[in-house]
C-alpha atoms as a PDB file:
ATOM      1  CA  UNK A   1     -61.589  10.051 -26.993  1.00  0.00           C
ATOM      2  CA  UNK A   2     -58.564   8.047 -28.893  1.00  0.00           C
ATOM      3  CA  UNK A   3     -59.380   6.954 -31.748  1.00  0.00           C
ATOM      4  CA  UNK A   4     -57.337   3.579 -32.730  1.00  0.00           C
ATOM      5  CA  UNK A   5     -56.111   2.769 -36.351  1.00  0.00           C
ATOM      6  CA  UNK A   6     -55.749  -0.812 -37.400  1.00  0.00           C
ATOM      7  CA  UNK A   7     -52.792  -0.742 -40.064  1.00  0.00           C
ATOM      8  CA  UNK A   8     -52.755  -3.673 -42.503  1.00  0.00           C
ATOM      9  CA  UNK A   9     -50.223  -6.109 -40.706  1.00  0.00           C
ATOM     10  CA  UNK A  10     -52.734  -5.264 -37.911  1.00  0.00           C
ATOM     11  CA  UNK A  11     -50.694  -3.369 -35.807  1.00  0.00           C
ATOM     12  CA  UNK A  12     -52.503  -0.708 -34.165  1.00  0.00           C
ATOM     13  CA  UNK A  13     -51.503   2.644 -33.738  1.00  0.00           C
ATOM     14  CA  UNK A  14     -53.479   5.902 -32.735  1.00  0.00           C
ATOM     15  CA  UNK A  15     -55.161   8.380 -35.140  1.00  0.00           C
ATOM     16  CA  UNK A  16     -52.888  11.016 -36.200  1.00  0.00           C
ATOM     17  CA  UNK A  17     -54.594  14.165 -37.383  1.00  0.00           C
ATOM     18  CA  UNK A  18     -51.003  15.681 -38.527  1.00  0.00           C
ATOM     19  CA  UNK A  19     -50.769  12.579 -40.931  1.00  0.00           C
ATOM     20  CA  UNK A  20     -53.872  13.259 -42.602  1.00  0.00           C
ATOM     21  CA  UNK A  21     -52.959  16.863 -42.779  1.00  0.00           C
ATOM     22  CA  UNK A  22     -49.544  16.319 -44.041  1.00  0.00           C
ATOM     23  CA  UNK A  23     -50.612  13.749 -46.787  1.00  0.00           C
ATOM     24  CA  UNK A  24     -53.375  15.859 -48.601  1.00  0.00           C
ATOM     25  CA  UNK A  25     -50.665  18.736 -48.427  1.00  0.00           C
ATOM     26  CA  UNK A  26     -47.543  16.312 -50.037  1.00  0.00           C
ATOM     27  CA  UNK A  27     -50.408  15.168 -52.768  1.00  0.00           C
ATOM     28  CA  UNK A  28     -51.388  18.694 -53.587  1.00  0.00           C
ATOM     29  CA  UNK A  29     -47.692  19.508 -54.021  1.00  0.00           C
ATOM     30  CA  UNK A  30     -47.421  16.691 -55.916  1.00  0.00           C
ATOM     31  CA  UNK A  31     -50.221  17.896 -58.162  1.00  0.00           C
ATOM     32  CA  UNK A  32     -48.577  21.193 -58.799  1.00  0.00           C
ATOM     33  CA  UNK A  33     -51.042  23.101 -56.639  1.00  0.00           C
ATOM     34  CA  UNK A  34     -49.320  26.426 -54.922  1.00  0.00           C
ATOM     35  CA  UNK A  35     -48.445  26.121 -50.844  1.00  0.00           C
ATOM     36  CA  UNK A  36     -50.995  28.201 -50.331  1.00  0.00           C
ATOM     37  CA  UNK A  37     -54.170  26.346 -51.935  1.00  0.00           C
ATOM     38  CA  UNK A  38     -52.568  23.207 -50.675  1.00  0.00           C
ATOM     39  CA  UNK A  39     -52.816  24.542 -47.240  1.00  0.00           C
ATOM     40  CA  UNK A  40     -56.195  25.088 -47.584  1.00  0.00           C
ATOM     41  CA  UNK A  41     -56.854  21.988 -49.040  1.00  0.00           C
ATOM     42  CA  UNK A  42     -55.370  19.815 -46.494  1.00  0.00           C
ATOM     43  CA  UNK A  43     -57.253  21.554 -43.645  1.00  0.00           C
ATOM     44  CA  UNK A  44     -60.537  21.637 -44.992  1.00  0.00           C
ATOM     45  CA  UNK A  45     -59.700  17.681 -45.913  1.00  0.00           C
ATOM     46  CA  UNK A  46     -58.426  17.117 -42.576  1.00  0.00           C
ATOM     47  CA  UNK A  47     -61.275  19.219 -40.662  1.00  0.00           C
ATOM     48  CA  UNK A  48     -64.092  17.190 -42.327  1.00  0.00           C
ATOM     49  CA  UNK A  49     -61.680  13.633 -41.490  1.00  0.00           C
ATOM     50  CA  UNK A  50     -62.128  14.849 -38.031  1.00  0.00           C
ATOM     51  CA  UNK A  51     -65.644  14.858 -37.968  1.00  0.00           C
ATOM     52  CA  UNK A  52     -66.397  11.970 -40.074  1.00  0.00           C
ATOM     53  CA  UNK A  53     -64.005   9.667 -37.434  1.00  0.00           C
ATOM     54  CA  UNK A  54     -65.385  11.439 -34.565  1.00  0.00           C
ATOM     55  CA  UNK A  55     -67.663   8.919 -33.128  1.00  0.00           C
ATOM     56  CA  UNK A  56     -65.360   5.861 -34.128  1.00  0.00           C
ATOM     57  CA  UNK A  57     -63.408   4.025 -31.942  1.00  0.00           C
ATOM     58  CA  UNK A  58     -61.647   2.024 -34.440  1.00  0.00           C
ATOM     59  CA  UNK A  59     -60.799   2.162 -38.254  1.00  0.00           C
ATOM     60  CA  UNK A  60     -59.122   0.571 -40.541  1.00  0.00           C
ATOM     61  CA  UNK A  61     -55.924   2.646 -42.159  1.00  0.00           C
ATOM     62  CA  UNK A  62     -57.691   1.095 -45.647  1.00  0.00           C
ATOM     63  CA  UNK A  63     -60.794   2.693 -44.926  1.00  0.00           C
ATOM     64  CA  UNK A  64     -59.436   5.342 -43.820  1.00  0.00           C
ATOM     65  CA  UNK A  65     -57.372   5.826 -47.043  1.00  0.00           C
ATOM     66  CA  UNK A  66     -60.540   5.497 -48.911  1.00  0.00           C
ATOM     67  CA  UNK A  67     -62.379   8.176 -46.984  1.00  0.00           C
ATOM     68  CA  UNK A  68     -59.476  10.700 -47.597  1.00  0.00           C
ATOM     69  CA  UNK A  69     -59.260  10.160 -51.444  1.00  0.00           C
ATOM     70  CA  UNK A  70     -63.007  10.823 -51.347  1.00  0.00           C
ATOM     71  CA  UNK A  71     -62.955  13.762 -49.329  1.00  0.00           C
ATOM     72  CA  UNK A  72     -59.928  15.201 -51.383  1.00  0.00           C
ATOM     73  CA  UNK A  73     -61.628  14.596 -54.573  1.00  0.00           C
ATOM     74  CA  UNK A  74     -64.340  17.192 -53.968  1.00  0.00           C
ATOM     75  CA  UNK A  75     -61.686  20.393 -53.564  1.00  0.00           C
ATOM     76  CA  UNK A  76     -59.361  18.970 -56.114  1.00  0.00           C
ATOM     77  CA  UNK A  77     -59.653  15.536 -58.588  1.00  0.00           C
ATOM     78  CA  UNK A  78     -55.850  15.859 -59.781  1.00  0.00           C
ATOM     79  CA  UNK A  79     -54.370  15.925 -55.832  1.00  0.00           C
ATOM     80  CA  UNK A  80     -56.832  13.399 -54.882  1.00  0.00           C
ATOM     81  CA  UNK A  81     -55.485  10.543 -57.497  1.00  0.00           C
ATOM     82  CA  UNK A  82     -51.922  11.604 -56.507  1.00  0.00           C
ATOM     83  CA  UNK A  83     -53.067  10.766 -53.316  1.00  0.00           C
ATOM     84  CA  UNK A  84     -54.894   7.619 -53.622  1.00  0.00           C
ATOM     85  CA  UNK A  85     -51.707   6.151 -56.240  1.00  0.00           C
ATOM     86  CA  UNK A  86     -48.592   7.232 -54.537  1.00  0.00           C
ATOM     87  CA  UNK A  87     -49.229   5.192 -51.207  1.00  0.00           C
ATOM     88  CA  UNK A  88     -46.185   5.210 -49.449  1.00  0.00           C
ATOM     89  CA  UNK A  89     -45.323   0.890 -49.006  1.00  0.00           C
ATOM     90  CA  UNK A  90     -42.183   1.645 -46.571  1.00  0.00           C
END
């Protein structure tokens, strides 16, 4: 099933599991947290994204944001506000 992503300017794109990965792992880096734990970090993150979008056909990238930060917060607080305040605005 694709899952659609409605950015902000309402473009709509679809749901990129690499992003999510990729993200948590740049915000644990960011955080000073070794390649290694930010590997694992950014799967588990990504693994439990997966299943919380799972029966969605559409999200907002804003909620979707939102649900990350949350997520990330429970493995690590420190990589989770990198995360949620160095959005990237390009």
């Amino acid at each position: 099933m694709d899952i659609h992503l409605i950015k902000r300017e309402g473009h709509i794109h679809p749901f990129d599991e690499r992003k999510v990965y990729a993200s948590c792992y740049a915000a644990c880096l960011s955080s000073h947290i070794s390649n290694k734990s930010a590997e694992k970090i950014a799967d588990k993150v990504t693994k439990e994204i997966k299943i919380w979008i799972k029966n969605k056909k559409q999200i907002s990238s804003n909620t979707l944001f939102k649900q990350i930060g949350k997520t990330m917060k429970e493995y690590d607080k420190n990589a989770a506000f990198m995360y949620l305040t160095h959005r990237d605005v390009s």
